[in-house]
Protein backbone atom coordinates (compact mmCIF):
# COMPACT_ATOMS: atom_id res chain seq x y z
CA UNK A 1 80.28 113.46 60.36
CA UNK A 2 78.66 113.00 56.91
CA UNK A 3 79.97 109.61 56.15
CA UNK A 4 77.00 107.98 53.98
CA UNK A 5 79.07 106.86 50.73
CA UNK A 6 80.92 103.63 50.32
CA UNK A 7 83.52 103.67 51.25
CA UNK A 8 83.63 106.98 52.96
CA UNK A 9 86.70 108.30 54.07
CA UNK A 10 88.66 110.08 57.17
CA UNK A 11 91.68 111.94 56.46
CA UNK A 12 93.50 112.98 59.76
CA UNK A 13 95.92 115.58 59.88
CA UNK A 14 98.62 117.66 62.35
CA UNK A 15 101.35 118.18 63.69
CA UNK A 16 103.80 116.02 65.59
CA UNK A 17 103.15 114.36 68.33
CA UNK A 18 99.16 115.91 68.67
CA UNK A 19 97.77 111.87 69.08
CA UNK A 20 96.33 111.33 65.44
CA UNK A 21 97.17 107.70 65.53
CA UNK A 22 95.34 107.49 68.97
CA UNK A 23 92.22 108.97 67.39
CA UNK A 24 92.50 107.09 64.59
CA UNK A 25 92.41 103.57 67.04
CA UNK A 26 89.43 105.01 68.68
CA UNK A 27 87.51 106.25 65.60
CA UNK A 28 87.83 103.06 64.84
CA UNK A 29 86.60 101.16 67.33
CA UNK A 30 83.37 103.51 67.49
CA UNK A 31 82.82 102.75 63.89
CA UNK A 32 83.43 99.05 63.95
CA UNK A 33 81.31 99.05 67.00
CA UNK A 34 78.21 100.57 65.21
CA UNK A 35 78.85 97.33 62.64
CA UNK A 36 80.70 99.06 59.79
CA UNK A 37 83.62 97.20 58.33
CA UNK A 38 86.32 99.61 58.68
CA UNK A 39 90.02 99.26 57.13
CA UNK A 40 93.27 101.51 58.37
CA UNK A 41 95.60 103.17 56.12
CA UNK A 42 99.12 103.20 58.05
CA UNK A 43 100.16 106.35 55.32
CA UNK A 44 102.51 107.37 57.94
CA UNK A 45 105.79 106.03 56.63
CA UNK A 46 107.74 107.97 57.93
CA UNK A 47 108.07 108.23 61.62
CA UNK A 48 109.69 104.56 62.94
CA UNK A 49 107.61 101.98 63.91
CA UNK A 50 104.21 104.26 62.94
CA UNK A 51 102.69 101.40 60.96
CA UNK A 52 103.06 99.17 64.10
CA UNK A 53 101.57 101.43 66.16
CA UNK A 54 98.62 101.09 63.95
CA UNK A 55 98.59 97.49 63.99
CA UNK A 56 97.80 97.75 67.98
CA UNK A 57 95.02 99.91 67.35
CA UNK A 58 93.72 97.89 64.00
CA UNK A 59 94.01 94.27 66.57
CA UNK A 60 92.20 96.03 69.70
CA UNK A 61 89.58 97.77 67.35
CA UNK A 62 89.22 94.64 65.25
CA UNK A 63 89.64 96.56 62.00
CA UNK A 64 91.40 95.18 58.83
CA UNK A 65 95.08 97.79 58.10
CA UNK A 66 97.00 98.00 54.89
CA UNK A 67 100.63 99.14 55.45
CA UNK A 68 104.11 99.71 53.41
CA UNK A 69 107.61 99.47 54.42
CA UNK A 70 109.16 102.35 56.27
CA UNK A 71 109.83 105.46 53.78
CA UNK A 72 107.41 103.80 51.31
CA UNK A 73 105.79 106.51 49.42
CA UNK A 74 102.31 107.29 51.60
CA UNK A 75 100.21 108.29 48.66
CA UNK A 76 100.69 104.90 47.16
CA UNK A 77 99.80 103.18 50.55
CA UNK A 78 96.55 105.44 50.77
CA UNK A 79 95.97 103.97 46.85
CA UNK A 80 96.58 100.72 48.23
CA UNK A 81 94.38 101.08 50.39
CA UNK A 82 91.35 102.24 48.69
CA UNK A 83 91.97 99.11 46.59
CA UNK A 84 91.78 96.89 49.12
CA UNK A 85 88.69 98.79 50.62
CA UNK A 86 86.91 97.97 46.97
CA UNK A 87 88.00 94.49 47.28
CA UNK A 88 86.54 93.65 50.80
CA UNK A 89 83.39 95.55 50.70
CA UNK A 90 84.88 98.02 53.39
CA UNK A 91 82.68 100.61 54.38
CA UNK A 92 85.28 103.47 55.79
CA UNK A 93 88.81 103.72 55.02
CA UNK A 94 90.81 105.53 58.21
CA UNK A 95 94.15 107.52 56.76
CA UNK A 96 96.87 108.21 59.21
CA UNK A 97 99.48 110.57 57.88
CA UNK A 98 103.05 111.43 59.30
CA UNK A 99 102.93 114.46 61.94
CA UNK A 100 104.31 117.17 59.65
CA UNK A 101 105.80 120.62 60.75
CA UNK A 102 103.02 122.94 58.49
CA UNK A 103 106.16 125.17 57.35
CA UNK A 104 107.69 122.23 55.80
CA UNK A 105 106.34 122.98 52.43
CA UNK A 106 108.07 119.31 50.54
CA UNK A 107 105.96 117.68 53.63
CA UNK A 108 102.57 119.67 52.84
CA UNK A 109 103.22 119.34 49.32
CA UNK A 110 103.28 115.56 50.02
CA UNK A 111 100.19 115.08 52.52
CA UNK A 112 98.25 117.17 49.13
CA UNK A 113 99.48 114.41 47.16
CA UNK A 114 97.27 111.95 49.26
CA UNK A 115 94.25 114.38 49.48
CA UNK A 116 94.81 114.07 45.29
CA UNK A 117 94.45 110.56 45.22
CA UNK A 118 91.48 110.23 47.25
CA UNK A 119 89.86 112.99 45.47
CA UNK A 120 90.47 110.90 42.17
CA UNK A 121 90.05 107.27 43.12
CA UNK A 122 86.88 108.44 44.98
CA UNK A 123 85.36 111.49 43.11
CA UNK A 124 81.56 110.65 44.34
CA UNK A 125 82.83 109.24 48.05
CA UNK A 126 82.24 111.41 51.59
CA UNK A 127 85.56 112.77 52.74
CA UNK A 128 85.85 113.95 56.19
CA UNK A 129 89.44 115.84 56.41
CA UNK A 130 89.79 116.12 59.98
CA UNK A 131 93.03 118.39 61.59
CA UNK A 132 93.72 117.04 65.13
CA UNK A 133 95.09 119.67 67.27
CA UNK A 134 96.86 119.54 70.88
CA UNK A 135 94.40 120.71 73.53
CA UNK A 136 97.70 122.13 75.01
CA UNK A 137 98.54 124.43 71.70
CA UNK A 138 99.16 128.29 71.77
CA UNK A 139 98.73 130.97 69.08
CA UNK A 140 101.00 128.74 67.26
CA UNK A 141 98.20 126.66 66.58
CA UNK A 142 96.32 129.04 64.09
CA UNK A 143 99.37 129.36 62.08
CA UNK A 144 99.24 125.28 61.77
CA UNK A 145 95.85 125.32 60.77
CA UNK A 146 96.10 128.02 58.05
CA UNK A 147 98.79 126.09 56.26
CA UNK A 148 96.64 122.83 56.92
CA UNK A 149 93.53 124.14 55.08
CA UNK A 150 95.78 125.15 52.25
CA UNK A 151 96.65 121.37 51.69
CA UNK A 152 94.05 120.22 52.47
CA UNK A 153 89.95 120.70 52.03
CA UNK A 154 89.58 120.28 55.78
CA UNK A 155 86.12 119.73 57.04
CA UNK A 156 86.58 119.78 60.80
CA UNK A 157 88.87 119.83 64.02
CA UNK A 158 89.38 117.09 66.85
CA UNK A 159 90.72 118.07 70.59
CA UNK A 160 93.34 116.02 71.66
CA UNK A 161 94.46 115.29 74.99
CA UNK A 162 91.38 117.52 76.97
CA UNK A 163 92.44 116.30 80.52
CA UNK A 164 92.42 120.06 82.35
CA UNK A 165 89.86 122.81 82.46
CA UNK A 166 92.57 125.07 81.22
CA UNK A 167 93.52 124.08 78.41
CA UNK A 168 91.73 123.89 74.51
CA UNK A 169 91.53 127.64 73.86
CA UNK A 170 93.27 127.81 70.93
CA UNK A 171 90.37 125.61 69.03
CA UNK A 172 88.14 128.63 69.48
CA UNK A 173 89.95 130.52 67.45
CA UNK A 174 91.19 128.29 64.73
CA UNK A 175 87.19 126.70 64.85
CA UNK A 176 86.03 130.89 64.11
CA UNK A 177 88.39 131.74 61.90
CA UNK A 178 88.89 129.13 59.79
CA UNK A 179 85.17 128.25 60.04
CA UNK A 180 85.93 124.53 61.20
CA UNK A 181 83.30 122.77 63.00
CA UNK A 182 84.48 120.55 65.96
CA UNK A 183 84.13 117.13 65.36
CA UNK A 184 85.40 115.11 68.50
CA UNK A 185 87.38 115.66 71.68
CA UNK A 186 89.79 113.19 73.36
CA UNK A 187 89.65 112.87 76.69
CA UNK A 188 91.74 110.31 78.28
CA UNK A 189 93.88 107.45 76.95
CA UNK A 190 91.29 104.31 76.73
CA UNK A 191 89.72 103.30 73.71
CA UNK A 192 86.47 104.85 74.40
CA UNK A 193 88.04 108.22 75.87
CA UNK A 194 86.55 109.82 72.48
CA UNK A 195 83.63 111.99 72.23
CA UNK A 196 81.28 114.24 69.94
CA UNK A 197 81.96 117.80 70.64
CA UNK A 198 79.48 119.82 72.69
CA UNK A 199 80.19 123.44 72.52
CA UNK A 200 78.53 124.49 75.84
CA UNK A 201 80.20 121.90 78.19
CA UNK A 202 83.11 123.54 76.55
CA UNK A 203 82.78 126.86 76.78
CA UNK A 204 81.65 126.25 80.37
CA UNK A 205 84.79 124.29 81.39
CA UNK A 206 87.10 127.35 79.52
CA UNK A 207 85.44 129.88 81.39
């Protein structure tokens, strides 16, 4: 993760349901633990009770979140955020974003919104655009990713939920094609179930 600038930033990305906000509460608590100051973007206003959600995380991380209203417009929360980040001397600035079907093209249209305003507010800042997929996800999976990347300058992939040998296939083929490095894999539900990807334990547990 090249996150030298600050503030840096992590975008996260996918589909519903995948567990972005979950990574999101446990990137944070990685980062806060190393001693950055870290501050949450709750940009996902639209699913109910999202922003809450975030709150947990945010309180059991012991990170600072700026949130909207429900339906609030999420580029305007991320812009409130990197405000606030300026303000406080905040060294990374988390984004969730509402789980978004990728053929929904107002939706993608929207999340490329946000990706605009961080590009402008933060021309000279490191951006890591990360596009959290399902450990669980078929073929379908490569189809989300292609229509990610077109939104969005993504810069790598996390593995959700990797609690079965079985499972996690799909990210070889949306990692090759789409020549996405791996960031982080989720294994398990507790704070620290996060960690760096290592591509031989992988392949080893596939096979």
């Amino acid at each position: 993760m090249k996150l030298e600038t600050k503030p840096s930033v992590i975008l996260t990305v996918g589909v519903n349901g995948v567990g972005k906000t979950t990574i999101i509460g446990k990137l944070a608590a990685m980062y806060a633990s190393q001693g950055r100051h870290v501050l949450l973007c709750a940009a996902d206003t639209f699913r109910a009770a999202a922003a809450e959600q975030l709150t947990v995380w945010a309180e059991r991380s012991g990170c600072a979140i700026v949130s909207q209203h429900e339906g609030a417009d999420p580029a305007s929360v991320v812009y409130d955020a990197i405000s606030a980040a300026a303000a406080r001397g905040s060294d990374l600035i988390i984004c969730d974003t509402a789980g978004r079907l990728h053929n929904k093209v107002n939706l993608m249209n929207e999340l490329n919104k946000i990706y605009r305003i961080i590009a402008r507010q933060l021309p000279n800042s490191d951006v890591e655009s990360l596009l959290v997929v399902d450990a669980a996800t078929g073929q379908n999976g490569l189809a989300q990713a292609r229509q990610f990347k077109q939104s969005v300058d993504l810069t790598g992939l996390v593995l959700t939920k990797l609690d079965g040998t079985a499972k996690g296939g799909i990210v070889v083929a949306v990692a090759s094609e789409l020549e996405l490095p791996v960031k982080f894999i989720g294994v398990g539900e507790q704070i620290e179930d996060l960690m760096p990807f290592d591509a031989d334990s992988f392949v080893r547990a596939i096979i």
